[in-house]
Protein backbone atom coordinates (compact mmCIF):
# COMPACT_ATOMS: atom_id res chain seq x y z
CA UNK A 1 -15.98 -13.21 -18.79
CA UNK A 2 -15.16 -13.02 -15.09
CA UNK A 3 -14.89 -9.86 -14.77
CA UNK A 4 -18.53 -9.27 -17.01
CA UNK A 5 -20.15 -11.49 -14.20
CA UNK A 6 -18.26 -9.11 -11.16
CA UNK A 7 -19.44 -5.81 -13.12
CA UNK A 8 -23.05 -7.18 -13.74
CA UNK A 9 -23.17 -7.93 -9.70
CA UNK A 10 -21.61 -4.48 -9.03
CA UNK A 11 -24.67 -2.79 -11.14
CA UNK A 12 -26.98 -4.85 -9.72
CA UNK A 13 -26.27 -4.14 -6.44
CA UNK A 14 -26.99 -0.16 -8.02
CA UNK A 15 -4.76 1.49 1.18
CA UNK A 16 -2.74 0.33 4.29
CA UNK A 17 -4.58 0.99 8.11
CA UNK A 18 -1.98 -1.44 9.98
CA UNK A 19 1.16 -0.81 11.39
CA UNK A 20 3.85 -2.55 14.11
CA UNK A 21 1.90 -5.99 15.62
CA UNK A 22 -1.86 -4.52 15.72
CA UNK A 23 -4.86 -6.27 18.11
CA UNK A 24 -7.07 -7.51 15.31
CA UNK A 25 -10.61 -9.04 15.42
CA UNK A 26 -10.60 -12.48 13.42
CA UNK A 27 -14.13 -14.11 13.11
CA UNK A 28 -15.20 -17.35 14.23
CA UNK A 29 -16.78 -20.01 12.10
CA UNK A 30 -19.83 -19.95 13.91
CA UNK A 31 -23.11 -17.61 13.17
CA UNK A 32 -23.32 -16.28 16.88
CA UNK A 33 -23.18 -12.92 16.81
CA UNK A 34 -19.96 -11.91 18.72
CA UNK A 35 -18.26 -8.70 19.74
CA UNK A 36 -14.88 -7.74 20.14
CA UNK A 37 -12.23 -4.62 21.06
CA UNK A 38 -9.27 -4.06 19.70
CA UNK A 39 -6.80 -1.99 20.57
CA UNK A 40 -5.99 1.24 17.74
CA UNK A 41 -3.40 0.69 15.46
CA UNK A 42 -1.17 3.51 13.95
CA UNK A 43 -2.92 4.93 10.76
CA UNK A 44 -1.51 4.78 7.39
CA UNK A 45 -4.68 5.02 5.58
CA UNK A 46 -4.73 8.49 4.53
CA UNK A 47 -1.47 8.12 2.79
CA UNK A 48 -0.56 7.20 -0.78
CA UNK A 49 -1.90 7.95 -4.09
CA UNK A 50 -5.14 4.98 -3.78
CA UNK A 51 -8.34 6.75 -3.76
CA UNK A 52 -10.95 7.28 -1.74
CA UNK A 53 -14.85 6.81 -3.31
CA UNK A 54 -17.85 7.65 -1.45
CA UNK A 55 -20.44 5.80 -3.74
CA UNK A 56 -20.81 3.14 -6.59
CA UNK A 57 -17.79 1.30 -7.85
CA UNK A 58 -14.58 0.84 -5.71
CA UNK A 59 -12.53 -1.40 -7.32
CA UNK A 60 -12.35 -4.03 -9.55
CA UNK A 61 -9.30 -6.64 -8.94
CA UNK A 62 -7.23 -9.71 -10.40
CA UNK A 63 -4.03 -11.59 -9.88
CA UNK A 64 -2.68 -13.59 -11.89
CA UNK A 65 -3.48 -17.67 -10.88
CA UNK A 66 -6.51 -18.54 -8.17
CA UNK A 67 -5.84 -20.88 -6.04
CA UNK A 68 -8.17 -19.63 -3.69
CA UNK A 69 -11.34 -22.08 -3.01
CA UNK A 70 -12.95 -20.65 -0.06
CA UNK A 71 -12.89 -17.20 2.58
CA UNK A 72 -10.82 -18.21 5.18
CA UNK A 73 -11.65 -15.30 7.65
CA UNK A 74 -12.50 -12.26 7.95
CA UNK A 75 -10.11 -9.89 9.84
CA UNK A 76 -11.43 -6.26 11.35
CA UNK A 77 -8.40 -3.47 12.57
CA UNK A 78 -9.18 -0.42 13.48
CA UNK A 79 -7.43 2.65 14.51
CA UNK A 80 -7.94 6.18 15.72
CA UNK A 81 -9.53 7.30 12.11
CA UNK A 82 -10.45 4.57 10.02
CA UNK A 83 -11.11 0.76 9.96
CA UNK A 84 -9.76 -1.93 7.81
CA UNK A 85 -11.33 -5.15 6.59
CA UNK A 86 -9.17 -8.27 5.08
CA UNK A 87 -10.45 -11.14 3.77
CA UNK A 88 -8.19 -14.53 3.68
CA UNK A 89 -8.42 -17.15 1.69
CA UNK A 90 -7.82 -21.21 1.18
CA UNK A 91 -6.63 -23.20 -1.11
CA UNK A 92 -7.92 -27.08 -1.97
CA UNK A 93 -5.22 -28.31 0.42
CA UNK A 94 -6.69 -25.89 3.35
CA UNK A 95 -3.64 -23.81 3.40
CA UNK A 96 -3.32 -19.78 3.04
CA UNK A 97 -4.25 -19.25 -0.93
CA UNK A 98 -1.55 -17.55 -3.21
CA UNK A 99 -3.94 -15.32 -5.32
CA UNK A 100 -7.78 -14.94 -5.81
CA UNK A 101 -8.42 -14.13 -9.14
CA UNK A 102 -11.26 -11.62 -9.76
CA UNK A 103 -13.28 -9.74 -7.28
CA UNK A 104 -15.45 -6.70 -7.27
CA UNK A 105 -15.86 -3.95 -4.62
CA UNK A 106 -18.74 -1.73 -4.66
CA UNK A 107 -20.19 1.32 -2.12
CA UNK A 108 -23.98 1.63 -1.82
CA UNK A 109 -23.86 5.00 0.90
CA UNK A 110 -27.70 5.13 1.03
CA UNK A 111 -27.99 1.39 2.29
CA UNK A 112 -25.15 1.18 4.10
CA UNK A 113 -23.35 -2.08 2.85
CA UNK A 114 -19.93 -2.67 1.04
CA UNK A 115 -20.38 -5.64 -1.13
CA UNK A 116 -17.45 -7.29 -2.14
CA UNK A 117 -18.12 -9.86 -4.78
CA UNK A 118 -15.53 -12.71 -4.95
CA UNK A 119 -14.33 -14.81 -7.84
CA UNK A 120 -16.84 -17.64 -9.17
CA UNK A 121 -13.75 -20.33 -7.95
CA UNK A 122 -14.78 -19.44 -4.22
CA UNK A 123 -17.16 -21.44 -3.66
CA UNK A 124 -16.77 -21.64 0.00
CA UNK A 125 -16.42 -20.30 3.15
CA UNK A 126 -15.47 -21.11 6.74
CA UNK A 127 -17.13 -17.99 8.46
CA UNK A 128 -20.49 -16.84 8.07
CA UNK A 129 -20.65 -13.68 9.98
CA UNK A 130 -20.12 -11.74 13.19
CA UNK A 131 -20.97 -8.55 14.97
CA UNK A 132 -18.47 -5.79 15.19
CA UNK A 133 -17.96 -3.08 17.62
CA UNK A 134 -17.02 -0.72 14.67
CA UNK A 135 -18.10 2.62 14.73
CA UNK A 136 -17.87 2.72 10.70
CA UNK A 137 -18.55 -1.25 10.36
CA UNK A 138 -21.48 -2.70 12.41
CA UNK A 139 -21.62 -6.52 10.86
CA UNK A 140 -20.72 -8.81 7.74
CA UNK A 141 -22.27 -11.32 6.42
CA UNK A 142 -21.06 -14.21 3.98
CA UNK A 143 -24.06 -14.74 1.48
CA UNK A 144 -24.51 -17.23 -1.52
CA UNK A 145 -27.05 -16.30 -4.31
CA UNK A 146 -26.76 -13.28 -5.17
CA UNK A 147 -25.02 -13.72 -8.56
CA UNK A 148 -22.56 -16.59 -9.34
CA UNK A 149 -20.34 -16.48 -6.54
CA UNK A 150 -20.45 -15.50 -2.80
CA UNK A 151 -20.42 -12.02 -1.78
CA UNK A 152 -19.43 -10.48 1.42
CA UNK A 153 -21.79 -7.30 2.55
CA UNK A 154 -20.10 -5.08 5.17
CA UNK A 155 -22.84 -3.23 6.98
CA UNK A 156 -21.66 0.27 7.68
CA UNK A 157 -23.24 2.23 10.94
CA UNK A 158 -22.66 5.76 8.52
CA UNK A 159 -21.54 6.87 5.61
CA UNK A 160 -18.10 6.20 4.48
CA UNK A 161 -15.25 6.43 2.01
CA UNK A 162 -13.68 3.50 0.65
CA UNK A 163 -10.53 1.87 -1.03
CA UNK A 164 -9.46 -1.31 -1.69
CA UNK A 165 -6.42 -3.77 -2.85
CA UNK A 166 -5.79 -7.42 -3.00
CA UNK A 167 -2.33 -8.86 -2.48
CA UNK A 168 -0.70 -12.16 -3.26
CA UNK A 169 0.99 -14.59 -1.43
CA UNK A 170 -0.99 -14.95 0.72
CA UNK A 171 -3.94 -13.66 -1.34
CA UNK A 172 -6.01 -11.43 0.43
CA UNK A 173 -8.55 -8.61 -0.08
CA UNK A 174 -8.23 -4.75 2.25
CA UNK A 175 -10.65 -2.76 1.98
CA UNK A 176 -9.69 0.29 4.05
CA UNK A 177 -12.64 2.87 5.62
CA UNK A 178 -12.67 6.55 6.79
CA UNK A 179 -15.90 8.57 7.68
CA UNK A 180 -16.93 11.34 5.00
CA UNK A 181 -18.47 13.86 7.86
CA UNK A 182 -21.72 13.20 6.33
CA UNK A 183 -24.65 13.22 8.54
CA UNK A 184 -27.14 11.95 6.33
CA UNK A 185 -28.61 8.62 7.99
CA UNK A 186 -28.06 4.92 6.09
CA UNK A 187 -31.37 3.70 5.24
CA UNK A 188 -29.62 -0.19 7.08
CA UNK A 189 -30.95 -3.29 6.80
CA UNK A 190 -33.36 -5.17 9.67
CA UNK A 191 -32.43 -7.86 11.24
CA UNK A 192 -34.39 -10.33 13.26
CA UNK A 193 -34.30 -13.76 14.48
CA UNK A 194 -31.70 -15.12 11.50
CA UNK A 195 -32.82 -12.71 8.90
CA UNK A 196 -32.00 -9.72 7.23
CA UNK A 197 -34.18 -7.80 5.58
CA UNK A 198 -32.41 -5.17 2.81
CA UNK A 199 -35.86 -4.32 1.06
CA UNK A 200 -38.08 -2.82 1.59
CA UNK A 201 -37.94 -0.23 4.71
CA UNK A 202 -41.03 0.76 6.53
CA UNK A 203 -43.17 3.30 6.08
CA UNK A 204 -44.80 3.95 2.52
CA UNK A 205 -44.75 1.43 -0.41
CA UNK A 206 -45.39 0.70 -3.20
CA UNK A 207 -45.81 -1.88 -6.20
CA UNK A 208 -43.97 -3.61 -7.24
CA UNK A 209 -43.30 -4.72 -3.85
CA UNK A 210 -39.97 -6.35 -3.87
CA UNK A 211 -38.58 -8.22 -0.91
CA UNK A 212 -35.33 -9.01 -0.67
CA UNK A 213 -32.46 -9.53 1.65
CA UNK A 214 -30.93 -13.16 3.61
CA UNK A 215 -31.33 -15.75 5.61
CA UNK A 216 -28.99 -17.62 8.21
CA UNK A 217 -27.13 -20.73 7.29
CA UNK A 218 -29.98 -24.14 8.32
CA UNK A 219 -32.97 -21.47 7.57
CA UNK A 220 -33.95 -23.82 4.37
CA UNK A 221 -37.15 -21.63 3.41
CA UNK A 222 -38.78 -18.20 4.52
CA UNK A 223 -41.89 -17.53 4.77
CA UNK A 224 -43.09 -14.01 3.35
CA UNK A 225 -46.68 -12.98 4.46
CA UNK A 226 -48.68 -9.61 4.12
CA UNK A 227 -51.60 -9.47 6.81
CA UNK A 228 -54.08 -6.12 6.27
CA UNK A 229 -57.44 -5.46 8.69
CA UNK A 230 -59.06 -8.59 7.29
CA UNK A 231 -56.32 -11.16 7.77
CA UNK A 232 -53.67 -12.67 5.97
CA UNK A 233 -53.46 -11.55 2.51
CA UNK A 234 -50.42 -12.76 0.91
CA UNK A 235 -48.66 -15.95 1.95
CA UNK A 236 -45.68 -17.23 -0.16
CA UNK A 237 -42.70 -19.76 0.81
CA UNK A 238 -38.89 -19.04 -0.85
CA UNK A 239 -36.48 -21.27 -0.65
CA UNK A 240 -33.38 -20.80 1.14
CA UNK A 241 -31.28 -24.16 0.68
CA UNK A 242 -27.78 -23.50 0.83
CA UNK A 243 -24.73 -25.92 -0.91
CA UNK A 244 -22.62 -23.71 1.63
CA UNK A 245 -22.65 -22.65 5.13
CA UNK A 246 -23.27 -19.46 4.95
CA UNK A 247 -25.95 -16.86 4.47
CA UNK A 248 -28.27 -17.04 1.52
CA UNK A 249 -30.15 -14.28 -0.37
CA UNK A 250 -34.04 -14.35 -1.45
CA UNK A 251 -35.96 -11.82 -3.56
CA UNK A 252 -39.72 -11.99 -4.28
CA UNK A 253 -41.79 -9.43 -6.72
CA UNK A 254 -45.54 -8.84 -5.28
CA UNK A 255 -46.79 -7.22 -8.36
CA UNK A 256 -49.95 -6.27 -7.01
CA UNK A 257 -51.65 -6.35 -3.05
CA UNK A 258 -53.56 -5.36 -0.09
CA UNK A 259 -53.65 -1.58 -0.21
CA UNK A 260 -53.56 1.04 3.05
CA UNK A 261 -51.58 -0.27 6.38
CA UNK A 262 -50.36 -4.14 6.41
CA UNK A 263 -48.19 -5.78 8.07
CA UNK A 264 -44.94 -7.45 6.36
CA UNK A 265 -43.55 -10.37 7.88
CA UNK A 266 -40.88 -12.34 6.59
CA UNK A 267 -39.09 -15.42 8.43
CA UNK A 268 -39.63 -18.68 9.57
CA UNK A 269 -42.76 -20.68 10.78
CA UNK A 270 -43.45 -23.42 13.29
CA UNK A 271 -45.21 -26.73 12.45
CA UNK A 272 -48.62 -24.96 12.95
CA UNK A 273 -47.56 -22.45 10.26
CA UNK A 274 -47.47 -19.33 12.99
CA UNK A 275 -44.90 -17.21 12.44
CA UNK A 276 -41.56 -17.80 14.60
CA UNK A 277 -39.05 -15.97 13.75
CA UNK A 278 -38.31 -12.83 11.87
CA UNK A 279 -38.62 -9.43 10.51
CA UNK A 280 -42.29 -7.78 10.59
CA UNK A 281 -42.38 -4.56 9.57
CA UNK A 282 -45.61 -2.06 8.87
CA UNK A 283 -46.30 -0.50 5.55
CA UNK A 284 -48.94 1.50 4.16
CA UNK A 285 -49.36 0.51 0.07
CA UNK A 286 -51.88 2.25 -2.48
């Protein structure tokens, strides 16, 4: 049944890179964005049989047991040609986790995220996210609803190939990176004043509209408005409550709207309802 839920979150969404005593970047449990360097570490990435996959489904994993409750960091190591990403995990007691039971690993290239999708028993996490200095990863973000369980979403500054493995003892999940060479841009997601906006980009849209993306841990709603030539035309709250302190996901459907250039915004409002901070992005609609 687990593993129905992780393949249903992979749709809708739709390996070693360490060696000797390597500089790593470990995240703090705060939401500040922070930035790191660490020093290259020798590459074993490109050996062994473990594949490589440039789109869709990366891996799906389990281990026997799952002790883990909640993402205990999030480690970054890169070297001269790839990067690697390891997620650690708790137990109950607060100690290192033997095993994490299911998780799901999935490659969107066009949008530029990883999303690893973690085990309905995590339901926790003492990180939320952090900037990166990664020329393959940019950020990651810890997010709750989307699915049944937390996801993490790497954010990739170009297209990649991935792998990934979990290990026990202490559990863990590696996703390992390399670049593919392709030159095609990421479409990215925009981010603004404690949200991140994965849908839609600017530019031309159309309906149904559909708005989606996340919003920083204490953001409890965001506000969604379309202004046109005349004023505001669509105004709609979505909650953003949060049993965890971490990221969490909104989606709206405008079935119908303002047509020709509007504005999107989408974020928070002061007491006066004026928008204060966020993502506002134009868009011309039929």
């Amino acid at each position: 049944m687990r593993f129905a839920i992780i393949i249903t979150g992979l749709a809708l969404i739709a390996a070693a890179c360490t060696g000797g005593d390597p500089a790593t970047y470990e995240s703090s449990t705060t939401t500040s964005p922070t930035t790191t360097t660490a020093a290259p570490t020798r590459s074993e990435c490109r050996t062994g049989e473990l594949p490589f996959v440039e789109e869709g489904v990366v891996a799906v994993l389990d281990s026997q047991g799952r002790d883990a409750r909640a993402i205990g960091s999030v480690r970054w190591l890169p070297s001269d040609d790839c990067e690697r990403v390891e997620l650690t995990f708790l137990s109950d007691a607060g100690s290192p986790a033997s095993s994490i039971g299911p998780v799901g690993v999935s490659l969107l290239p066009d949008a530029g995220i990883i999303r690893i999708t973690l085990s309905e028993d995590v339901v926790d996490s003492a990180v939320a996210d952090s900037t990166l200095n990664g020329s393959l990863v940019d950020r990651w973000f810890v997010v709750d609803g989307i699915g049944d369980s937390l996801v993490v979403d790497l954010h990739l500054g170009e297209r990649v190939a991935a792998r990934a493995f979990s290990e026990r003892s202490p559990g863990r999940v590696v996703i390992d990176l390399i670049p593919t060479g392709d030159d095609r841009p990421v479409t990215g997601a925009i981010e603004d004043g404690g949200i991140v906006l994965l849908s839609p980009q600017e530019g031309v849209g159309l309906y149904p509209l559909q708005i989606v993306g996340y919003a920083a841990p204490g953001i409890d709603a965001v506000r969604v408005r379309v202004t046109d030539q005349v004023g505001v035309a669509i105004d709609r709250s979505i909650s953003t409550l949060s049993a965890s302190y971490v990221w969490h996901a909104f989606r709206l459907t405008l079935d119908d709207g303002p047509s020709g250039a509007v504005d999107l915004f989408v974020g928070t409002v002061d007491e006066n309802d004026e928008p204060l901070r966020g993502v506002t992005i134009p868009l011309d609609l039929p």
